[in-house]
N, C-alpha and C. Protein backbone atom coordinates (compact mmCIF):
# COMPACT_ATOMS: atom_id res chain seq x y z
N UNK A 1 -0.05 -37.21 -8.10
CA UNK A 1 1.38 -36.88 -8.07
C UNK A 1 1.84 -36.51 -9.47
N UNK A 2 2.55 -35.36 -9.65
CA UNK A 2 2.85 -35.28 -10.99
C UNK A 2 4.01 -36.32 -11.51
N UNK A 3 4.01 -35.82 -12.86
CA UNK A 3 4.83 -37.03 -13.51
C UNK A 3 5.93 -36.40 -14.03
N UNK A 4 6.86 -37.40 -13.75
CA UNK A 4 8.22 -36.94 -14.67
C UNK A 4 8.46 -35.83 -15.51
N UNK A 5 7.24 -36.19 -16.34
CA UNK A 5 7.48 -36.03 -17.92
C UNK A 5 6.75 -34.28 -17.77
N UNK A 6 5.88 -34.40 -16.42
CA UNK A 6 5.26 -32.94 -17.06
C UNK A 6 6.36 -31.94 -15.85
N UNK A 7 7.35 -32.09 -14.64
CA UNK A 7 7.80 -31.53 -14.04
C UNK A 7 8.96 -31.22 -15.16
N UNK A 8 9.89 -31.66 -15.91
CA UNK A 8 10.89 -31.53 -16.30
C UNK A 8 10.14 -29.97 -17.50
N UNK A 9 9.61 -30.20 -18.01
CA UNK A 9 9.09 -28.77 -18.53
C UNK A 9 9.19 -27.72 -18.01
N UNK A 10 8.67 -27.55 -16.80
CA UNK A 10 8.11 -26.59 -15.98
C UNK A 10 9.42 -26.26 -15.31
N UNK A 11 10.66 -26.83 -15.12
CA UNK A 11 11.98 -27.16 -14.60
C UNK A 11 12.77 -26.31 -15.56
N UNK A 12 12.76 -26.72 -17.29
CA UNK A 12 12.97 -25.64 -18.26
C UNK A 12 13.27 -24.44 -18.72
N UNK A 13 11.23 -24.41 -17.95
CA UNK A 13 10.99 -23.09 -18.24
C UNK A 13 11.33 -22.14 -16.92
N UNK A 14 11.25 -22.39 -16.04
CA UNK A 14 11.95 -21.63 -14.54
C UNK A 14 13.11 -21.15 -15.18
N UNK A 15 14.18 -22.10 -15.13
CA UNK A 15 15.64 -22.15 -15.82
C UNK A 15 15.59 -20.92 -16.78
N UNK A 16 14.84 -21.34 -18.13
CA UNK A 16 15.31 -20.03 -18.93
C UNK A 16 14.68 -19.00 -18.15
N UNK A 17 13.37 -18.84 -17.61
CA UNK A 17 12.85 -17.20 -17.20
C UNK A 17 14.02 -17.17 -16.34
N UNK A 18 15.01 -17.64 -15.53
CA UNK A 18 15.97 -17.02 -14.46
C UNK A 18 16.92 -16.90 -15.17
N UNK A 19 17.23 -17.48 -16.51
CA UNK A 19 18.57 -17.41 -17.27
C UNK A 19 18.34 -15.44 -17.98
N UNK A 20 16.95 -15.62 -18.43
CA UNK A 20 16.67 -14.12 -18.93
C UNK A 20 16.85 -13.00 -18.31
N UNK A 21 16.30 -13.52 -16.43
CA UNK A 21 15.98 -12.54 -15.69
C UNK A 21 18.09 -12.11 -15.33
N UNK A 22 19.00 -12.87 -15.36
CA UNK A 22 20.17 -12.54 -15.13
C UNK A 22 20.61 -12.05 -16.29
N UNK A 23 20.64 -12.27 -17.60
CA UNK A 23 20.84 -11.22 -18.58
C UNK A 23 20.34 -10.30 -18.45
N UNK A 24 19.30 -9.70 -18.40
CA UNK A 24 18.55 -8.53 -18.03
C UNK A 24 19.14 -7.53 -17.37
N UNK A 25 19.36 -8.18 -16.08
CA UNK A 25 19.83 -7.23 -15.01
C UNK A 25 21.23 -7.11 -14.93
N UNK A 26 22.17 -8.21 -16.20
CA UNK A 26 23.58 -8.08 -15.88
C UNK A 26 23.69 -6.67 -17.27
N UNK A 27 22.83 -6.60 -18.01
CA UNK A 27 22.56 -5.63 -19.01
C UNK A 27 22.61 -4.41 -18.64
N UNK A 28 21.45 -4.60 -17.73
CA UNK A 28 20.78 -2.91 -17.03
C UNK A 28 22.22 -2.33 -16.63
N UNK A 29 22.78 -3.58 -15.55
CA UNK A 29 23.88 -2.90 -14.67
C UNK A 29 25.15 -2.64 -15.52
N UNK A 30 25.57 -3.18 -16.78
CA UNK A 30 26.67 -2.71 -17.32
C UNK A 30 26.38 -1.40 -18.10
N UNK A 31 24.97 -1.25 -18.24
CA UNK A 31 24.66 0.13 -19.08
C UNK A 31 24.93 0.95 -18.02
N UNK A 32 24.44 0.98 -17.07
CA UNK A 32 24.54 1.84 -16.15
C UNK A 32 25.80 2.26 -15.94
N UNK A 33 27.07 1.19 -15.53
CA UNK A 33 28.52 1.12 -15.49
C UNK A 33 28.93 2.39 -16.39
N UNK A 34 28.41 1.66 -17.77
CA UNK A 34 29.10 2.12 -19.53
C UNK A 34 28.90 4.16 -18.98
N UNK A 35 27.40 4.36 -18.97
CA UNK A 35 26.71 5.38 -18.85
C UNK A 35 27.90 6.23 -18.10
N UNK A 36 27.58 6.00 -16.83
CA UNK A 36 28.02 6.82 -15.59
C UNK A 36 29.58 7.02 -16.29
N UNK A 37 30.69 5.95 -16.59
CA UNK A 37 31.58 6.40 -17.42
C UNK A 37 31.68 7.09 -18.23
N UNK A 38 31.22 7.21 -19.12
CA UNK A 38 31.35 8.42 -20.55
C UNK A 38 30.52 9.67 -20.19
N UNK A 39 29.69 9.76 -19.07
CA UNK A 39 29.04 11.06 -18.94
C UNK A 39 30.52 11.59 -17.92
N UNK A 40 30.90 10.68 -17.08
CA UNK A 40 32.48 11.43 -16.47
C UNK A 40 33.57 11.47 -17.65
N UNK A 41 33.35 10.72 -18.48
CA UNK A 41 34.98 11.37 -19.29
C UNK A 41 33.81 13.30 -19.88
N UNK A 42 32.76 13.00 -20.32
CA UNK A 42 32.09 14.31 -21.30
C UNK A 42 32.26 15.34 -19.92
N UNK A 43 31.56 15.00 -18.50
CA UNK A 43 31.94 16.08 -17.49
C UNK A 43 33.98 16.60 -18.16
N UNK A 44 34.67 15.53 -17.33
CA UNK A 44 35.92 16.24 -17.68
C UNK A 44 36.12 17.05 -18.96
N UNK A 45 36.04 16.15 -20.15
CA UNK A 45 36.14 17.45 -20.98
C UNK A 45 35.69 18.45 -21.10
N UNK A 46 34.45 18.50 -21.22
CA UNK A 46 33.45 20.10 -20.71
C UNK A 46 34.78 20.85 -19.90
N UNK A 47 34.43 20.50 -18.22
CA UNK A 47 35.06 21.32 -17.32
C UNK A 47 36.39 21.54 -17.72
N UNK A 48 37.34 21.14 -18.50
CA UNK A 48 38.59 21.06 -18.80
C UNK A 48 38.66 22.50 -19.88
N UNK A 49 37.63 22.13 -20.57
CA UNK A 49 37.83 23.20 -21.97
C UNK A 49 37.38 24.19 -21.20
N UNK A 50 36.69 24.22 -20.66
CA UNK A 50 35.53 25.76 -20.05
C UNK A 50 37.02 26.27 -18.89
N UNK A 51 37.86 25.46 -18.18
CA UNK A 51 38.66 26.15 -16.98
C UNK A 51 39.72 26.58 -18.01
N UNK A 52 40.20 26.13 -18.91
CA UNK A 52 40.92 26.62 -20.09
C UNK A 52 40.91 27.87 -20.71
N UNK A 53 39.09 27.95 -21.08
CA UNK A 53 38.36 29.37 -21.57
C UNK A 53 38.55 30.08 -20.50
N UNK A 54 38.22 29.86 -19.26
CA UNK A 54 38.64 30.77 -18.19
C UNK A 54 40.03 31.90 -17.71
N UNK A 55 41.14 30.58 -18.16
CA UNK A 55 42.40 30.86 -17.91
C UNK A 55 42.97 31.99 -18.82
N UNK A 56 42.41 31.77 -20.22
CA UNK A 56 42.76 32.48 -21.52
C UNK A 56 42.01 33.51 -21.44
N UNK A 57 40.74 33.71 -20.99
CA UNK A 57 39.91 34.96 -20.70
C UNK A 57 40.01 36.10 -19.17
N UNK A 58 40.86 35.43 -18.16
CA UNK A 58 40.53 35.88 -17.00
C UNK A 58 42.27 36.35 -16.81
N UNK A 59 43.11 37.05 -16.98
CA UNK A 59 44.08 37.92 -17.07
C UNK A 59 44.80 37.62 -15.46
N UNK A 60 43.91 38.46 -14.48
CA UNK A 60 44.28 38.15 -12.65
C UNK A 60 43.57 36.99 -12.09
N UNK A 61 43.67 35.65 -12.95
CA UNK A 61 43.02 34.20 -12.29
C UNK A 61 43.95 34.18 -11.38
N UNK A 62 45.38 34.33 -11.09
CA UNK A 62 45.76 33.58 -9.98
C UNK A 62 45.67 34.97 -8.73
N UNK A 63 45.70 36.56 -9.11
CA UNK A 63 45.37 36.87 -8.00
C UNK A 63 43.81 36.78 -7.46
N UNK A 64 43.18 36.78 -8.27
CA UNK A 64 41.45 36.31 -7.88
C UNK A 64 41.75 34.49 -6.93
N UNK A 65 42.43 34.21 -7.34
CA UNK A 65 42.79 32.43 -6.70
C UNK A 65 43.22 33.30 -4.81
N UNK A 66 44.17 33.90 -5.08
CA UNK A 66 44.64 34.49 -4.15
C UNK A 66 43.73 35.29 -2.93
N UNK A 67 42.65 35.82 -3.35
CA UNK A 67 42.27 36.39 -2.98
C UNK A 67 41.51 38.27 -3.26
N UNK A 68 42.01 38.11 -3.85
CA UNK A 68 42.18 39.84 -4.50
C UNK A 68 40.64 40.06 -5.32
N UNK A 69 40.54 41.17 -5.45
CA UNK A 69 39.02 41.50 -6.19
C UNK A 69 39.40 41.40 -7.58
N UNK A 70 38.51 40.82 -8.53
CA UNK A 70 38.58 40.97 -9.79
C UNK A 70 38.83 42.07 -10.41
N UNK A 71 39.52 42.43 -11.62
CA UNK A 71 39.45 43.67 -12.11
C UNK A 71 38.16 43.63 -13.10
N UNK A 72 38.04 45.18 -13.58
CA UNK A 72 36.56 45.86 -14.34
C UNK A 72 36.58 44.43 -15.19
N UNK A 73 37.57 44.17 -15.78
CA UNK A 73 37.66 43.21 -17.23
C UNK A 73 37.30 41.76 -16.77
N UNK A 74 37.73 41.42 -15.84
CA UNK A 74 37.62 39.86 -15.73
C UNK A 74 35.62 39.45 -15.06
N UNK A 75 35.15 41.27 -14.09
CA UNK A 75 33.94 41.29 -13.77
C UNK A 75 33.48 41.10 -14.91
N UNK A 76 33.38 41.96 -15.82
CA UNK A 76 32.55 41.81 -17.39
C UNK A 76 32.55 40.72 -17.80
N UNK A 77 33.51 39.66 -17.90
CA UNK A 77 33.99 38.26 -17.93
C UNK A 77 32.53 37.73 -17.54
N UNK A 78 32.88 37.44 -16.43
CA UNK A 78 32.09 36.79 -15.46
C UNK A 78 31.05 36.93 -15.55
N UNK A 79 30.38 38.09 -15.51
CA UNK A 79 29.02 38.39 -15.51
C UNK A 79 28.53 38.35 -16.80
N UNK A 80 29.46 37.95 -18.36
CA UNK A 80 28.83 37.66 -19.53
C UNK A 80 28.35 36.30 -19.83
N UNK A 81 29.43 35.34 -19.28
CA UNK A 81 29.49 34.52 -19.30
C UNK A 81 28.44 33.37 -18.26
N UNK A 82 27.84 33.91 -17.68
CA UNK A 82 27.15 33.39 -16.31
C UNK A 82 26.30 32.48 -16.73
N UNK A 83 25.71 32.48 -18.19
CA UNK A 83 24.12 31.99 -18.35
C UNK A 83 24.44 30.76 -19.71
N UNK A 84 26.14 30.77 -19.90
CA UNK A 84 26.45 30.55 -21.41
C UNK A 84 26.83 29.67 -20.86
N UNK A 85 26.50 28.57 -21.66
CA UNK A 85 27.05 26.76 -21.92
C UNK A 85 26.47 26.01 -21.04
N UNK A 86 27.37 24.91 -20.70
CA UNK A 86 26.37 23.87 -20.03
C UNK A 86 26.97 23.90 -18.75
N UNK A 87 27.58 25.29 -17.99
CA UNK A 87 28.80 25.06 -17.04
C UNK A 87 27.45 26.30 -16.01
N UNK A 88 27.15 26.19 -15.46
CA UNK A 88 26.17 26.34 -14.78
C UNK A 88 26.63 27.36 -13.37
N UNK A 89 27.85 26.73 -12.98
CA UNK A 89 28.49 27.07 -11.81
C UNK A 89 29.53 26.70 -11.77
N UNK A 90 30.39 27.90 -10.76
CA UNK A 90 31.66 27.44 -11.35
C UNK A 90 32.40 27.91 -9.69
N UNK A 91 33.69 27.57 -9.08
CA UNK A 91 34.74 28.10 -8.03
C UNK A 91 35.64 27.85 -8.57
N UNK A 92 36.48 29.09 -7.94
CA UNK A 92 38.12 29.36 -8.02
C UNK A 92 38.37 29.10 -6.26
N UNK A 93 39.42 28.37 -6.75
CA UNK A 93 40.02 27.58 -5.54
C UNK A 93 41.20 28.32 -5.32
N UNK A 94 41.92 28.58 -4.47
CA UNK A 94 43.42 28.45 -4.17
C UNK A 94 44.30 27.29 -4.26
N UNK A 95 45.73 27.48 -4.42
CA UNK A 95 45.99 26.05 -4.02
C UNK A 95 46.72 25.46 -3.14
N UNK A 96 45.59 25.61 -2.24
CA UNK A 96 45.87 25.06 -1.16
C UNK A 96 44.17 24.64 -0.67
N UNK A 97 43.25 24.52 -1.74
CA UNK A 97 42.20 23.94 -2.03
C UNK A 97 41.22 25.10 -0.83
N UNK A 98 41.47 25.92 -0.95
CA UNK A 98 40.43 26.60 0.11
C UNK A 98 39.32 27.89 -1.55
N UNK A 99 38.54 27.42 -0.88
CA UNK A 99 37.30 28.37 -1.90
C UNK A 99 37.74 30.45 -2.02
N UNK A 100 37.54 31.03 -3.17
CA UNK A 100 37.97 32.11 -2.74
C UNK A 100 37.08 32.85 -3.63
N UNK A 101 36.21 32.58 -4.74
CA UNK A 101 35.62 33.15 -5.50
C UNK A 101 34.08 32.02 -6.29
N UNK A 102 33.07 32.87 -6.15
CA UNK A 102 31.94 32.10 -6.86
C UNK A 102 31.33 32.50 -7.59
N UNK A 103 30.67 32.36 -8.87
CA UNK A 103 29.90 32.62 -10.18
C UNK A 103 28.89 31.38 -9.85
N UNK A 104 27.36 31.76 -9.71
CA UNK A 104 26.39 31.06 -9.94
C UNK A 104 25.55 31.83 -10.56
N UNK A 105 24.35 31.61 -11.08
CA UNK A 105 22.98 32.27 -12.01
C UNK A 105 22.41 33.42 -11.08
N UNK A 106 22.97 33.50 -9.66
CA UNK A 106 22.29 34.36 -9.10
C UNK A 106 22.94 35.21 -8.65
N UNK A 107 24.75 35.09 -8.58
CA UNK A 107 25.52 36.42 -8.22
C UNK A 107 26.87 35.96 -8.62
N UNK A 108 27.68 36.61 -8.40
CA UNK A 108 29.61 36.51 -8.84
C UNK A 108 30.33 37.75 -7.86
N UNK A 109 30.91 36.73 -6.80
CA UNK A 109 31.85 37.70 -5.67
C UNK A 109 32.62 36.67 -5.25
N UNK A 110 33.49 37.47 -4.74
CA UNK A 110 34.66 36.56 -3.78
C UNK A 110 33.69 36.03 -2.51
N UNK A 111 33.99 34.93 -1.84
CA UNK A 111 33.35 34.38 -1.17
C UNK A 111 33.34 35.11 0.11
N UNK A 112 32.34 34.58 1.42
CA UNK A 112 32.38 35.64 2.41
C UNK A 112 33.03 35.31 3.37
N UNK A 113 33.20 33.66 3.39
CA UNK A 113 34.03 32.73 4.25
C UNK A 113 34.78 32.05 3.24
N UNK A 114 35.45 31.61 3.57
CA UNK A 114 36.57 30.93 2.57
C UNK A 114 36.15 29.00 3.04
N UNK A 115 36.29 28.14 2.45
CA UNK A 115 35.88 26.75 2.60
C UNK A 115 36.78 26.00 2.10
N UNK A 116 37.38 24.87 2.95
CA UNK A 116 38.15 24.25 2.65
C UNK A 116 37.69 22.47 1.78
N UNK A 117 37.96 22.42 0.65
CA UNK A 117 37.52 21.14 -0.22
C UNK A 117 38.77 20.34 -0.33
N UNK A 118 38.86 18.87 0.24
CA UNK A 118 39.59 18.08 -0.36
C UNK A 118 40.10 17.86 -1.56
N UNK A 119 38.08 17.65 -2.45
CA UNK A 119 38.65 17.43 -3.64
C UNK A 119 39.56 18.45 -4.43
N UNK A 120 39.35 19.90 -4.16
CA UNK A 120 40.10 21.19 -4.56
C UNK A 120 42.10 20.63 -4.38
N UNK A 121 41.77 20.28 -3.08
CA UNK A 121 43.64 20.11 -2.73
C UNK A 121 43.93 18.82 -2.96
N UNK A 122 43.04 17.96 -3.57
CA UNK A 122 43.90 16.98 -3.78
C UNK A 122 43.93 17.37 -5.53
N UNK A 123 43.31 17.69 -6.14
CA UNK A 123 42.93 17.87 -7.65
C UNK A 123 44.71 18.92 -7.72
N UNK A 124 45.12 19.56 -6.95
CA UNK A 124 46.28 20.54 -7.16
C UNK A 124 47.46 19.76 -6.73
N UNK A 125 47.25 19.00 -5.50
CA UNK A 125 48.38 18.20 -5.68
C UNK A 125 48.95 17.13 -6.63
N UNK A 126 47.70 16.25 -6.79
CA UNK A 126 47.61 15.15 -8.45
C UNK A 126 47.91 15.87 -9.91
N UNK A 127 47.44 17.16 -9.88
CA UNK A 127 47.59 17.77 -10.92
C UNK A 127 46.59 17.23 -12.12
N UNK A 128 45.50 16.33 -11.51
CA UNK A 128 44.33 15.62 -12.61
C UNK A 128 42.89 16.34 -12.02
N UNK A 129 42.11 16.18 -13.00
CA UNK A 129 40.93 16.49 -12.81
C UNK A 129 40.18 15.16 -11.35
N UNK A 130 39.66 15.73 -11.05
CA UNK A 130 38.46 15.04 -10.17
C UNK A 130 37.21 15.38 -10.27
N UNK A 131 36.26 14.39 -10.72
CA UNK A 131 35.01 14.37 -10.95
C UNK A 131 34.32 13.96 -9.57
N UNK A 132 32.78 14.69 -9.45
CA UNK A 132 31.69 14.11 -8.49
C UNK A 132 30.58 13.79 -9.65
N UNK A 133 30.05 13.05 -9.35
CA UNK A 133 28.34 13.04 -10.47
C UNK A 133 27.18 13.16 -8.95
N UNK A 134 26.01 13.71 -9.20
CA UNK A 134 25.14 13.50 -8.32
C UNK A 134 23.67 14.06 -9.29
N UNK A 135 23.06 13.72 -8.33
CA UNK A 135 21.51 14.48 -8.36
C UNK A 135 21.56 15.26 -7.59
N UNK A 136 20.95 16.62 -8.37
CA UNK A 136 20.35 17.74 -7.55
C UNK A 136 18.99 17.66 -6.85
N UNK A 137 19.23 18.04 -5.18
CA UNK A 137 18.08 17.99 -4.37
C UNK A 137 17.91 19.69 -3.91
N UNK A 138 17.71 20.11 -4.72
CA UNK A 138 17.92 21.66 -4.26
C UNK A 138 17.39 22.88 -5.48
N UNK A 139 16.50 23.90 -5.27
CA UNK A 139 16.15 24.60 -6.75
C UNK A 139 17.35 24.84 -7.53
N UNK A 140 18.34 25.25 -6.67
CA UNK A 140 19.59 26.17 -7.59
C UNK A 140 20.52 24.96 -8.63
N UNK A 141 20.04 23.34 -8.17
CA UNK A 141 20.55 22.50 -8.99
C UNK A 141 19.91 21.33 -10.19
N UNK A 142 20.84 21.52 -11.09
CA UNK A 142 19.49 20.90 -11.83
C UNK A 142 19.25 19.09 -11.19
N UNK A 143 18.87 18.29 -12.25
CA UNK A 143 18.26 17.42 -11.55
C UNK A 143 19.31 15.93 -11.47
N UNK A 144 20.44 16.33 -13.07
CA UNK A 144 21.70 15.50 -12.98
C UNK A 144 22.79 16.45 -13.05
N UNK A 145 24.07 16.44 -12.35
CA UNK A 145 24.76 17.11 -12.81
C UNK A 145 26.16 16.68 -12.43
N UNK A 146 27.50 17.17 -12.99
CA UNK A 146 28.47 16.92 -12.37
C UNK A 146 29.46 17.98 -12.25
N UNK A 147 30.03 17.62 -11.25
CA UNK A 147 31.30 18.54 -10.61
C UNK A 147 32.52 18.06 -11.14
N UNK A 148 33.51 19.15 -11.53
CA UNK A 148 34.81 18.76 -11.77
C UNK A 148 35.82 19.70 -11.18
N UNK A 149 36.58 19.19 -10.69
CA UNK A 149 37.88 20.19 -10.05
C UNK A 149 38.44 20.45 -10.61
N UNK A 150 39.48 21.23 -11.72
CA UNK A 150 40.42 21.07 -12.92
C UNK A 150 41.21 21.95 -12.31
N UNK A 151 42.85 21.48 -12.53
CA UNK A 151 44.23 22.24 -12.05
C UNK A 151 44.46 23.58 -13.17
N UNK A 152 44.63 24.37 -12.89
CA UNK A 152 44.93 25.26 -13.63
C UNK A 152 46.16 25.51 -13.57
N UNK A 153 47.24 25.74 -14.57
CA UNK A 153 48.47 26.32 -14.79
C UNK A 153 48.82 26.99 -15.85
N UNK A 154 49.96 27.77 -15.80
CA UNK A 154 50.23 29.28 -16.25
C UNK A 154 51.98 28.62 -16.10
N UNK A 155 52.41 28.46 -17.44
CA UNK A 155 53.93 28.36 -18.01
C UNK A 155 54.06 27.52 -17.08
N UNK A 156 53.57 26.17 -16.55
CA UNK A 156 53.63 25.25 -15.72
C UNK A 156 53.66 25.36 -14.50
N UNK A 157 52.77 26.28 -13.98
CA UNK A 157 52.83 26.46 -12.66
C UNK A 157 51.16 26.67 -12.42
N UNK A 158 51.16 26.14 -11.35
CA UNK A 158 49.70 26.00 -10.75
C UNK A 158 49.21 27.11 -9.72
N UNK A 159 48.47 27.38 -10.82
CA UNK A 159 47.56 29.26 -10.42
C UNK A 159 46.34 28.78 -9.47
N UNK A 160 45.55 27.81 -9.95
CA UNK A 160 44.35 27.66 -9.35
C UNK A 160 43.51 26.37 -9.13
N UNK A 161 42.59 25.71 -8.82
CA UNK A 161 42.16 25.08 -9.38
C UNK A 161 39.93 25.31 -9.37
N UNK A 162 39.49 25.16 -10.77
CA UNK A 162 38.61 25.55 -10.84
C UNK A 162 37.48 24.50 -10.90
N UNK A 163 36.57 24.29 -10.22
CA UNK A 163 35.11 23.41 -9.89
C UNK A 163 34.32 23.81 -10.84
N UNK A 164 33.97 23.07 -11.78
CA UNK A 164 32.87 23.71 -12.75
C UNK A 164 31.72 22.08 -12.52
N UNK A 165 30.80 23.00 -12.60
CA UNK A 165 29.62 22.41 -12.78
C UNK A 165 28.93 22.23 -13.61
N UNK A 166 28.29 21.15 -14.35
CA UNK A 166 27.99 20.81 -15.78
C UNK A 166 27.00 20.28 -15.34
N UNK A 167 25.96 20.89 -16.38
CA UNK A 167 24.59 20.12 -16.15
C UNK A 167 24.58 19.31 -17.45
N UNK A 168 24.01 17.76 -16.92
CA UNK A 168 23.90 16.80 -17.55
C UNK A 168 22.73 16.20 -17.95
N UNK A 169 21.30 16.94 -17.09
CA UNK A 169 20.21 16.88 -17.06
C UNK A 169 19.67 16.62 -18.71
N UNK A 170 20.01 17.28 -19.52
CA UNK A 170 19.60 17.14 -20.68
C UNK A 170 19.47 15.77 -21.48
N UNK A 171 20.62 15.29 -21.03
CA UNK A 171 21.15 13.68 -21.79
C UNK A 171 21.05 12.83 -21.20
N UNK A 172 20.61 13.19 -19.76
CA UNK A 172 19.82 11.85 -19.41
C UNK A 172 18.50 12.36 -18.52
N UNK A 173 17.46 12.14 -18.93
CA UNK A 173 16.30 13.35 -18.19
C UNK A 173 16.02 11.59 -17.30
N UNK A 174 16.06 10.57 -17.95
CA UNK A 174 15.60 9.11 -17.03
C UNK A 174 16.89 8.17 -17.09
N UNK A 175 17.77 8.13 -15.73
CA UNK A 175 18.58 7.23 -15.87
C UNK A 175 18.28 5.55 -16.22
N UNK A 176 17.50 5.37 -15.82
CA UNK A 176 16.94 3.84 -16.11
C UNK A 176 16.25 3.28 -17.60
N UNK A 177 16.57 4.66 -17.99
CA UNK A 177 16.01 4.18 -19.81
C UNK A 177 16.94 4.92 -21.18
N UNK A 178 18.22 5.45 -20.43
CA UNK A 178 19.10 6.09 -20.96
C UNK A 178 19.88 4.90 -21.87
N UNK A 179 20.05 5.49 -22.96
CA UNK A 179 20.45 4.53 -24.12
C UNK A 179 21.87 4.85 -24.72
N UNK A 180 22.64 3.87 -25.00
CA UNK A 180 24.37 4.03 -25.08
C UNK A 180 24.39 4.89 -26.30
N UNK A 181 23.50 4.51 -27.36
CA UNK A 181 23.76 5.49 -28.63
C UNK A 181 23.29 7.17 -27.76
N UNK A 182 22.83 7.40 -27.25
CA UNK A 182 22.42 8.77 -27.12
C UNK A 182 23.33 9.15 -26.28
N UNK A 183 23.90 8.76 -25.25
CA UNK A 183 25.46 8.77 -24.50
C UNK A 183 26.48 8.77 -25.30
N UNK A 184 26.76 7.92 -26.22
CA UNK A 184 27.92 8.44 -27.02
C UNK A 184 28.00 9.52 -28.62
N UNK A 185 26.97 9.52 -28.85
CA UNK A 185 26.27 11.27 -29.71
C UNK A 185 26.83 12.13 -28.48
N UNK A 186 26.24 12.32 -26.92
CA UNK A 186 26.71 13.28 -26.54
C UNK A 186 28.32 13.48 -26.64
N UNK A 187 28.91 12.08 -25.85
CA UNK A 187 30.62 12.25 -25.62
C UNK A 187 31.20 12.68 -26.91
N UNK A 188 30.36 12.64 -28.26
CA UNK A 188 30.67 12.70 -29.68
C UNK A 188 30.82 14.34 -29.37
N UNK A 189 29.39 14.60 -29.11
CA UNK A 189 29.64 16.01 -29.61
C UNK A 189 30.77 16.97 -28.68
N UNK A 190 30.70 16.92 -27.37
CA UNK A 190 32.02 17.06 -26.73
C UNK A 190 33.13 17.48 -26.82
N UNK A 191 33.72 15.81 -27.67
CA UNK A 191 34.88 16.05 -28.17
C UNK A 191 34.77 16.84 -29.70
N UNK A 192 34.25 17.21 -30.66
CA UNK A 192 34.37 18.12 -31.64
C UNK A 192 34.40 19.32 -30.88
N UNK A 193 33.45 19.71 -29.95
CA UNK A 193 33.87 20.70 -29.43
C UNK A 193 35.20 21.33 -28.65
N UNK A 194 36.13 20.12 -28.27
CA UNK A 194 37.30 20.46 -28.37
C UNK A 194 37.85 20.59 -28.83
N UNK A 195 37.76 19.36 -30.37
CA UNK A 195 38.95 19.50 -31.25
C UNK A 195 38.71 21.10 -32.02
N UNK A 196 37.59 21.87 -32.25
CA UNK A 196 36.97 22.89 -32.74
C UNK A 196 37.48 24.09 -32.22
N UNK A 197 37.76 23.73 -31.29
CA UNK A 197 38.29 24.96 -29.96
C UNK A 197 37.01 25.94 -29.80
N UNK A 198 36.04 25.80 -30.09
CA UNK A 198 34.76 26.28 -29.68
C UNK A 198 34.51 27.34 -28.34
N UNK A 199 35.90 26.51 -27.49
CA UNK A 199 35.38 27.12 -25.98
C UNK A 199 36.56 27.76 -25.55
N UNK A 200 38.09 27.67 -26.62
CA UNK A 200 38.66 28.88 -26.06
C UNK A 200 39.66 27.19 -25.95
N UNK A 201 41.20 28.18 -25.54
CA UNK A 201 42.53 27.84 -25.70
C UNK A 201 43.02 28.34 -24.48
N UNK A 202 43.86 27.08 -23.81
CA UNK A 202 44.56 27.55 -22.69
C UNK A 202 45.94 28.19 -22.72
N UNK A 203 46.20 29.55 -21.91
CA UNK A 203 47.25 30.26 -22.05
C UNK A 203 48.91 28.78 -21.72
């Protein structure tokens, strides 16, 4: 039968390995928390500055919102811009959140059916951005990325609202070994890029 003296050790050591094993995992899970937060504030700003660059570059955004064909100038736009930054993909919404125009790596036209998105009509009624984060299961997506809805307005009035897609793949290629200093270098660099105006000024 064991003895007192040698169970209370072994009693100890259980104790701390389960005291470690709950730091550990209360660690993992607040990084994860921390993470997934600051890669959604860096999505919003991205998508914020880039629907901004849009607004200031794209002349007929709200009749393109509307429906209408782009003019020569805003096509050249579009099709320069297709391959530049970390905004991958992008929709012009109406607002009344229905889809009316798309820019991806593989074409730029008004859509062929029109699609109705919540997040689009609620992002125009709130007048705030709305973020998605996901993984891409699909070639045309990368492997992290996030969606943002951003309201667009013109002398305070709401022209559009635009879905940009930000690939995030870069800054975190392994979520489970992603490190807070390298998450906040990115949200760092981000924001200089706004305060910089790097990506353009909203009308």
């Amino acid at each position: 039968m064991p003895s007192l003296a040698g169970i209370r050790p072994q009693r100890n050591i259980v104790t701390i390995v389960a005291a470690l094993a709950i730091l550990l995992l209360g660690a993992g899970t607040t990084l994860k928390i921390t993470t997934e937060h600051l890669l959604r504030q860096d999505a919003t700003s991205t998508a914020r500055s880039w629907a901004r660059f849009l607004a200031a570059s794209v002349a007929d955004l709200e009749q393109i919102a509307g429906g209408e064909q782009p003019s020569a100038a805003s096509m050249a736009f579009f099709r320069s811009a297709r391959n530049s930054g970390e905004v991958f993909h992008y929709e012009i919404f109406n607002r009344n959140g229905y889809s009316q125009f798309v820019s991806t790596r593989e074409k730029i036209a008004l859509v062929d059916l029109s699609e109705y998105s919540p997040d689009a009509a609620r992002s125009a009624v709130d007048g705030q951005p709305i973020i998605d984060v996901g993984e891409g299961n699909s070639p045309d997506r990368p492997a992290f990325f996030a969606r943002a809805y951003v309201p667009i307005q013109t002398d305070g009035r709401l022209t559009a609202v635009v879905a940009a897609y930000v690939d995030e793949t870069e800054y975190v290629p392994d979520r489970s070994r992603v490190s807070l200093p390298a998450v906040r270098s990115r949200l760092l660099h981000s924001r200089n890029c706004l305060v910089s105006g790097n990506k353009g000024e909203a009308r």
